[in-house]
N, C-alpha and C. Protein backbone atom coordinates (compact mmCIF):
# COMPACT_ATOMS: atom_id res chain seq x y z
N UNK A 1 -2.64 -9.18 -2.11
CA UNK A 1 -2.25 -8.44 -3.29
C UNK A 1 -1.76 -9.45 -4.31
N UNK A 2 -2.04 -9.30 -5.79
CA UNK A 2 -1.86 -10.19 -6.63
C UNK A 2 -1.50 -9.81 -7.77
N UNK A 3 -0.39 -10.31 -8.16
CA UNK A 3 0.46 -9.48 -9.81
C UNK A 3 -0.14 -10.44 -10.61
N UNK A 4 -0.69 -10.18 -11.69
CA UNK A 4 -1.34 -10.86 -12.47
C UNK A 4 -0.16 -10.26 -14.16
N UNK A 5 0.08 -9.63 -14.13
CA UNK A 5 1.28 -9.69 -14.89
C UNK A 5 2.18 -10.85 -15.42
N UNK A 6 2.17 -10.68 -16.79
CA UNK A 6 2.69 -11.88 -17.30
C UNK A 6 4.30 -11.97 -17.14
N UNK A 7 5.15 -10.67 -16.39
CA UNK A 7 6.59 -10.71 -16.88
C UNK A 7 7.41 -10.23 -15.88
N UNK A 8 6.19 -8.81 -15.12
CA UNK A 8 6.98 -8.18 -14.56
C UNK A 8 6.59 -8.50 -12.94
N UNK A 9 7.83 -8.21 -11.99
CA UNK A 9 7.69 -8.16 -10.74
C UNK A 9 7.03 -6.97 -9.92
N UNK A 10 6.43 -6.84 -8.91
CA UNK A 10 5.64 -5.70 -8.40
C UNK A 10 6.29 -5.78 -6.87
N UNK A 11 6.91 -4.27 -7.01
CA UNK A 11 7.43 -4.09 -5.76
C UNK A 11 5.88 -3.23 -5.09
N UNK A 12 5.22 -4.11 -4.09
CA UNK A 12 3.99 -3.86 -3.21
C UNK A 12 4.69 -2.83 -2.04
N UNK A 13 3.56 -1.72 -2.06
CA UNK A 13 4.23 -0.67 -0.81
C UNK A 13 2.42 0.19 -0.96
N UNK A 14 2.39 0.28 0.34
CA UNK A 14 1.46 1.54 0.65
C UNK A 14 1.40 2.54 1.58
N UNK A 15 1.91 4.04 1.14
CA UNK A 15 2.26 5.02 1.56
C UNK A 15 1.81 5.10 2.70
N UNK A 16 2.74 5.95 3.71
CA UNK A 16 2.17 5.88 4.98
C UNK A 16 2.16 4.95 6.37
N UNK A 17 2.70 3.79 5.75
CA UNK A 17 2.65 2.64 6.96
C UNK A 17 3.52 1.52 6.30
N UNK A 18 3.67 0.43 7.71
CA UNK A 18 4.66 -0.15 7.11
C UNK A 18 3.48 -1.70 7.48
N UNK A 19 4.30 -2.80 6.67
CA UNK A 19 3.22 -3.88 6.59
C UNK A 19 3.88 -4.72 8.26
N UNK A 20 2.57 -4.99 8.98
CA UNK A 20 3.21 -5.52 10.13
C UNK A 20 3.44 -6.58 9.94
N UNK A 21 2.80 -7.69 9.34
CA UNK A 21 2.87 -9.01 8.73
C UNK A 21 3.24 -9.40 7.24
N UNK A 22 3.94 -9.96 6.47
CA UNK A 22 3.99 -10.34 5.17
C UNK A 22 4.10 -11.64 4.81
N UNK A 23 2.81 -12.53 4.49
CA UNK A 23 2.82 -13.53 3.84
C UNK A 23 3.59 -13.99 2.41
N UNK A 24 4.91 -14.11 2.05
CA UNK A 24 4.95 -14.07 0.55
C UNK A 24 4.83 -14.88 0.11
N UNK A 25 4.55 -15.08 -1.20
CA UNK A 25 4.14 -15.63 -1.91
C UNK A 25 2.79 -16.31 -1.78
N UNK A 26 1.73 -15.75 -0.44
CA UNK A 26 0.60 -16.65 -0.01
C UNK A 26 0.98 -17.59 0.62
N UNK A 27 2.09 -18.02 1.12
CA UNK A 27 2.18 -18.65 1.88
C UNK A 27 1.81 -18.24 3.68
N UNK A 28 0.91 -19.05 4.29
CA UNK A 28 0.58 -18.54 4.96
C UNK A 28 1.05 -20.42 6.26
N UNK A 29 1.47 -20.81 6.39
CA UNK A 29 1.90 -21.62 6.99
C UNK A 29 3.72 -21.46 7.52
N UNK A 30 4.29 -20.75 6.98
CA UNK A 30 5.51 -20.36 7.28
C UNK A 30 5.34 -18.93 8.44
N UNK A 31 6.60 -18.56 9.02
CA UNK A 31 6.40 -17.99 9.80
C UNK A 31 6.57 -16.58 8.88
N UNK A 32 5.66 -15.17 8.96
CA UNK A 32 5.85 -14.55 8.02
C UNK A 32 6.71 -13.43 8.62
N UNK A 33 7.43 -12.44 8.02
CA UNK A 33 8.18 -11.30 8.03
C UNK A 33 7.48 -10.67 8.64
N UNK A 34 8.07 -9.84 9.38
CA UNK A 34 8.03 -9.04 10.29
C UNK A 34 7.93 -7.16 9.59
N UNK A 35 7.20 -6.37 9.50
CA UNK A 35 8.22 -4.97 9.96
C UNK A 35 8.48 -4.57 8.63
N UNK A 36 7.84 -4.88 7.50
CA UNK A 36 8.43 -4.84 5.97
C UNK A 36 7.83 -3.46 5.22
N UNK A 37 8.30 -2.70 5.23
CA UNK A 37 8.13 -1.43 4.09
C UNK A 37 7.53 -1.93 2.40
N UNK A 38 8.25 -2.53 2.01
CA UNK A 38 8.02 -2.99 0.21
C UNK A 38 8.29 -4.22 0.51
N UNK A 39 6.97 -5.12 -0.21
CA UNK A 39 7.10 -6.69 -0.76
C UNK A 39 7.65 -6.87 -2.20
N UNK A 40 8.04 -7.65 -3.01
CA UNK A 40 8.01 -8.22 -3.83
C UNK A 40 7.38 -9.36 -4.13
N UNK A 41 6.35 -8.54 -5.39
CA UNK A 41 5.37 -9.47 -5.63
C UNK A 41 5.63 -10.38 -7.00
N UNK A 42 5.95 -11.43 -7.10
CA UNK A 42 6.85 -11.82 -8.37
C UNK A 42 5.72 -11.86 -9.42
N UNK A 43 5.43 -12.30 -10.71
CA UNK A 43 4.71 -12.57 -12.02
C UNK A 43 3.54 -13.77 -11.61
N UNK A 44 2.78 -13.61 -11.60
CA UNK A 44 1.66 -14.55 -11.63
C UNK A 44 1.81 -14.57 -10.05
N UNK A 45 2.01 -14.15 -8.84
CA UNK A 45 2.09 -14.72 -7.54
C UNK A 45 0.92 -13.99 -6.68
N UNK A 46 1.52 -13.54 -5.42
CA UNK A 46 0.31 -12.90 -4.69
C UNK A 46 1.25 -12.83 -3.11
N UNK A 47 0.84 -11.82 -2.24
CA UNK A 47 1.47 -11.49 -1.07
C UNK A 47 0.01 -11.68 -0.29
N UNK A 48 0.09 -11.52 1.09
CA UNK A 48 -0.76 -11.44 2.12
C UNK A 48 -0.33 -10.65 2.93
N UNK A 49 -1.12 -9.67 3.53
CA UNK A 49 -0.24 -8.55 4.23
C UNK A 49 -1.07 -8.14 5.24
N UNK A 50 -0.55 -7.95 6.51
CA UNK A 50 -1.17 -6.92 7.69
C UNK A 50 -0.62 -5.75 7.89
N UNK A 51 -1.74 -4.91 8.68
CA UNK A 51 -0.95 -4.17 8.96
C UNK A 51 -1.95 -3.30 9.32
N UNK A 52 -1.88 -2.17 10.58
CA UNK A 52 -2.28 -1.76 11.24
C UNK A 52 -2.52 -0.16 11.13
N UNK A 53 -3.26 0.73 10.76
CA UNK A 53 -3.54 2.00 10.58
C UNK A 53 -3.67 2.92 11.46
N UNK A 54 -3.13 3.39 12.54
CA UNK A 54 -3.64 3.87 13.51
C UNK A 54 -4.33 5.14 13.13
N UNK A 55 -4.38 5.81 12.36
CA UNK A 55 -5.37 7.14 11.81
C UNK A 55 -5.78 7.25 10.92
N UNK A 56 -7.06 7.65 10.86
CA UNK A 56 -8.06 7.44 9.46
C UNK A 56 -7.22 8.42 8.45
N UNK A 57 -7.96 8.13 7.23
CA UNK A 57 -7.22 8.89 6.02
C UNK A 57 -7.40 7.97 5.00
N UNK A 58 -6.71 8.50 4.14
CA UNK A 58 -6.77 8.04 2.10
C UNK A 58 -4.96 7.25 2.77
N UNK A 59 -5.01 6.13 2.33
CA UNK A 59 -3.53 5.58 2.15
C UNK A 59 -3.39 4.95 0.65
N UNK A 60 -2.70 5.36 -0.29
CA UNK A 60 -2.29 4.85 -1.05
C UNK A 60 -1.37 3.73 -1.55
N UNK A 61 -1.95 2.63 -2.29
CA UNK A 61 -0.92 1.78 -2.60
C UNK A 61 -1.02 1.67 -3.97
N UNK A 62 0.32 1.11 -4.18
CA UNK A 62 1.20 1.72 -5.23
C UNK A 62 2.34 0.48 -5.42
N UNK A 63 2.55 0.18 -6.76
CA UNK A 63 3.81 -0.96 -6.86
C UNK A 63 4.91 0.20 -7.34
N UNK A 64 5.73 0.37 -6.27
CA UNK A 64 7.20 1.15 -6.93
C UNK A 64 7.99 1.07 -7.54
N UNK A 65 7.32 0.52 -8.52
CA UNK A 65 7.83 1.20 -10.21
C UNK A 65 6.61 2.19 -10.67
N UNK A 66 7.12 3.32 -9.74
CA UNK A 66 5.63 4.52 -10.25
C UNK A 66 5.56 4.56 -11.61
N UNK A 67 6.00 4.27 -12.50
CA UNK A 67 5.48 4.40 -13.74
C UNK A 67 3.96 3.54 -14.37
N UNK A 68 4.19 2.72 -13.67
CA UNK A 68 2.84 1.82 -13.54
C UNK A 68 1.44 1.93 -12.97
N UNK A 69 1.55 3.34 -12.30
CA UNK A 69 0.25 4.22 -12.15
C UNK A 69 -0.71 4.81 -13.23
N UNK A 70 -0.03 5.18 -14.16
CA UNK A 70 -0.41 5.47 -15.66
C UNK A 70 -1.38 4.08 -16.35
N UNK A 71 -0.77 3.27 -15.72
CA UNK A 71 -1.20 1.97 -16.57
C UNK A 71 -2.31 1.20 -15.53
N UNK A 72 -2.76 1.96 -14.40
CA UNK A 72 -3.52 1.95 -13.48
C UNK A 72 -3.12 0.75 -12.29
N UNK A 73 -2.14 0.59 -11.73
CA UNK A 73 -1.33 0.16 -10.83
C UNK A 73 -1.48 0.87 -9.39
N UNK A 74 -2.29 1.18 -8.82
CA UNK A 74 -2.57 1.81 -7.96
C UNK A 74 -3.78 1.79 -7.30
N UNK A 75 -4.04 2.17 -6.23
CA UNK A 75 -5.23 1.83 -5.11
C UNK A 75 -5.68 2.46 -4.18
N UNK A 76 -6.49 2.93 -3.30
CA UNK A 76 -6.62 3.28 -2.11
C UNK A 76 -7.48 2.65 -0.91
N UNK A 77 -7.23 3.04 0.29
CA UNK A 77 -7.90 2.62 1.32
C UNK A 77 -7.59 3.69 2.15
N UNK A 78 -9.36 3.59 2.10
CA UNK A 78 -9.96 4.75 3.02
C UNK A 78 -9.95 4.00 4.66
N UNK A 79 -9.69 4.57 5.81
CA UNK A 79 -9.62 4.39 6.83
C UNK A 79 -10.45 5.09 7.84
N UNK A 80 -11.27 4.37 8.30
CA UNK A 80 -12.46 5.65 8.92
C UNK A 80 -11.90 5.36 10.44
N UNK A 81 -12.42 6.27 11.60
CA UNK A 81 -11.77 6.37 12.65
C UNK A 81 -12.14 7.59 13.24
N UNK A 82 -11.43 7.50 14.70
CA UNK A 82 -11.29 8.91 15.72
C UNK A 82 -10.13 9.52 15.05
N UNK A 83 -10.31 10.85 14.99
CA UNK A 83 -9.24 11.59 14.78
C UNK A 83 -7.75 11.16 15.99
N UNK A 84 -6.96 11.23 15.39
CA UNK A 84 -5.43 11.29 16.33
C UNK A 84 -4.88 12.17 16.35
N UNK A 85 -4.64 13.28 17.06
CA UNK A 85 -4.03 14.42 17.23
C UNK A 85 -2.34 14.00 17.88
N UNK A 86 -2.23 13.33 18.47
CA UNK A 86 -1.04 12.88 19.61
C UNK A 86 -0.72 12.10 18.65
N UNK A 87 -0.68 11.54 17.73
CA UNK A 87 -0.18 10.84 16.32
C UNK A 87 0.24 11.93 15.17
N UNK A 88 -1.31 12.01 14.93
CA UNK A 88 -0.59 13.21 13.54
C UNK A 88 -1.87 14.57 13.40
N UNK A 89 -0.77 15.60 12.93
CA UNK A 89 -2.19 16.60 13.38
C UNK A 89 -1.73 18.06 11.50
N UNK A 90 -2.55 18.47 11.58
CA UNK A 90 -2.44 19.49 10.25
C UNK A 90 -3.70 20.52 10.29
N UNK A 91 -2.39 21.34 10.06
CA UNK A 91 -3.26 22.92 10.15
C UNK A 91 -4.46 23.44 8.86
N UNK A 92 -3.66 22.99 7.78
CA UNK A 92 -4.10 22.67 6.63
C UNK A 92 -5.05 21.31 6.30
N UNK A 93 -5.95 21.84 5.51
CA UNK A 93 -6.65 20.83 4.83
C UNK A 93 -6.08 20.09 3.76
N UNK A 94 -6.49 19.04 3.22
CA UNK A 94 -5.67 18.12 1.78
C UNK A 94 -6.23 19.04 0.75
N UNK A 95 -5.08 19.27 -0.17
CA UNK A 95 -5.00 19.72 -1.19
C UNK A 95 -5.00 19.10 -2.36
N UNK A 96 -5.10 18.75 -2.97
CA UNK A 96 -4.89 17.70 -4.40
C UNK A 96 -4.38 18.26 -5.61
N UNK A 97 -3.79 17.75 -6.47
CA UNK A 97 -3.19 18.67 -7.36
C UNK A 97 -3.44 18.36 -8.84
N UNK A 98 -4.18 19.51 -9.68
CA UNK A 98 -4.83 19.00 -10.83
C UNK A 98 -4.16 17.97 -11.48
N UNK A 99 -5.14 17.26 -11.91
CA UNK A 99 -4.61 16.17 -12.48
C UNK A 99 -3.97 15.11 -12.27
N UNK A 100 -4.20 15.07 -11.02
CA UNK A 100 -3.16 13.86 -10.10
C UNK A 100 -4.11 12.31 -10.50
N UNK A 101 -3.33 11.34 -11.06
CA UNK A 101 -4.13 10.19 -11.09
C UNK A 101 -4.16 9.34 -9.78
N UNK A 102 -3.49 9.88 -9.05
CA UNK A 102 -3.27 8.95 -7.84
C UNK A 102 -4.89 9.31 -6.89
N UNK A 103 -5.53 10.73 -6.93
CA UNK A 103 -6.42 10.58 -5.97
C UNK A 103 -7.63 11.26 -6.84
N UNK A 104 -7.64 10.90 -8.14
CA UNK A 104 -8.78 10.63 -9.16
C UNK A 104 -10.30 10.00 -8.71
């Protein structure tokens, strides 16, 4: 992930899961973080991130300063797979809600 932003910092997060690995700053020779919910991605820098999906679906990422979705700050990854019931299960189908830019 890479802030190409001339000023501002990007708090990196994608709904749904947590990052199992975090490279920051691209550094990938240090030993990286563990277990991390939100990176901070500073101005001109870049993160490296793992992390493990166990059930298919739309996961959204997103720098949390949601206001920056408007300004198209946002992403998805589709996850294809066996269904997981013994993980996560819904009676209901996805709904979407007019006008949502997040799943545009």
């Amino acid at each position: 992930f890479g802030n190409a932003a001339p000023n501002l910092i990007s708090s990196f997060h994608v709904i749904g899961t947590i990052f199992d690995k975090v490279y920051r700053e691209g550094d990938v020779i240090s030993p990286p973080a563990k277990c991390v919910q939100t990176t901070l991605v500073p101005s001109g820098g870049a993160a490296i991130v793992e992390m493990e999906m166990p059930i298919p679906g739309s996961f959204t990422l997103v720098d949390h300063s949601i206001n920056r979705i408007d300004k198209g700050a946002v992403g998805m990854i589709k996850v294809k797979g066996q269904p997981r019931p013994d993980l996560y299960d819904s009676k209901e189908p996805p709904v979407y809600c007019p006008g949502c830019k997040v799943h545009q």
